[in-house]
Protein backbone atom coordinates (compact mmCIF):
# COMPACT_ATOMS: atom_id res chain seq x y z
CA UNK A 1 47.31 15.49 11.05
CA UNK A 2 47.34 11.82 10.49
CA UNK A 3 44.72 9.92 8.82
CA UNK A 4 43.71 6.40 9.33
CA UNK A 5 42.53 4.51 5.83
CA UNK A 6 38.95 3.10 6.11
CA UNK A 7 38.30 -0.65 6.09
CA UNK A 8 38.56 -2.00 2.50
CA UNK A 9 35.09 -3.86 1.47
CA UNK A 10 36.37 -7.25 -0.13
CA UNK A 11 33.35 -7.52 -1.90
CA UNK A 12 33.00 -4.06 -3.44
CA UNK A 13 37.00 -4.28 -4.09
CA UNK A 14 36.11 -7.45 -6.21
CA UNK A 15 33.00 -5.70 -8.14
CA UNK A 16 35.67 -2.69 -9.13
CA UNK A 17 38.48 -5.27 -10.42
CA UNK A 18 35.91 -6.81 -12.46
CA UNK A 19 35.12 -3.58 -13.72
CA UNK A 20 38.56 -1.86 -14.40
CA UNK A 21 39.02 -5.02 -17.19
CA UNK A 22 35.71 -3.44 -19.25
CA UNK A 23 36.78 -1.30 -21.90
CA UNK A 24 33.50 0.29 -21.47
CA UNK A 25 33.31 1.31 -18.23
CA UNK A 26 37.04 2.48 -18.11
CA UNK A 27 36.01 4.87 -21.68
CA UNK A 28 32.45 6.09 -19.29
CA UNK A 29 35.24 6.52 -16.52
CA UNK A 30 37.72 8.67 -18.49
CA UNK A 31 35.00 10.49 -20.36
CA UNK A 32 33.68 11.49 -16.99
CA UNK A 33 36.69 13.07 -15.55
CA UNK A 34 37.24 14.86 -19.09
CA UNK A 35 34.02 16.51 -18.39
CA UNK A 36 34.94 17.59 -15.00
CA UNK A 37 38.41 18.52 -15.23
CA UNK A 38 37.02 20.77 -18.67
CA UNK A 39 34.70 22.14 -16.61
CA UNK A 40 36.41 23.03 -13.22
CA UNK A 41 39.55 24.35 -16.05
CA UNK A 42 36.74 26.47 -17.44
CA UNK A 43 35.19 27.61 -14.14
CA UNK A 44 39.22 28.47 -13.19
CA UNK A 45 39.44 31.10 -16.26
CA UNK A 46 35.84 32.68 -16.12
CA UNK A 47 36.20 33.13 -12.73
């Protein structure tokens, strides 16, 4: 199967290079998918 990429929004591409240059958002970023990987990794062994 063969997918076809989505149009890219200019605007909402320029908002996320704007925000990929803030330390803080790329630290609430990072922290977020430490959270979820932890807790699918977690899920994994209990389960």
């Amino acid at each position: 199967m063969v997918r076809i990429a989505k149009q890219t929004d200019p605007r909402r591409l320029e908002e996320l290079k704007k925000k990929i240059n803030s330390k803080r958002y790329l630290n609430t970023a990072i922290n977020s998918l430490a959270v979820t990987i932890t807790k699918e990794l977690l899920q994994t062994k209990e389960g």
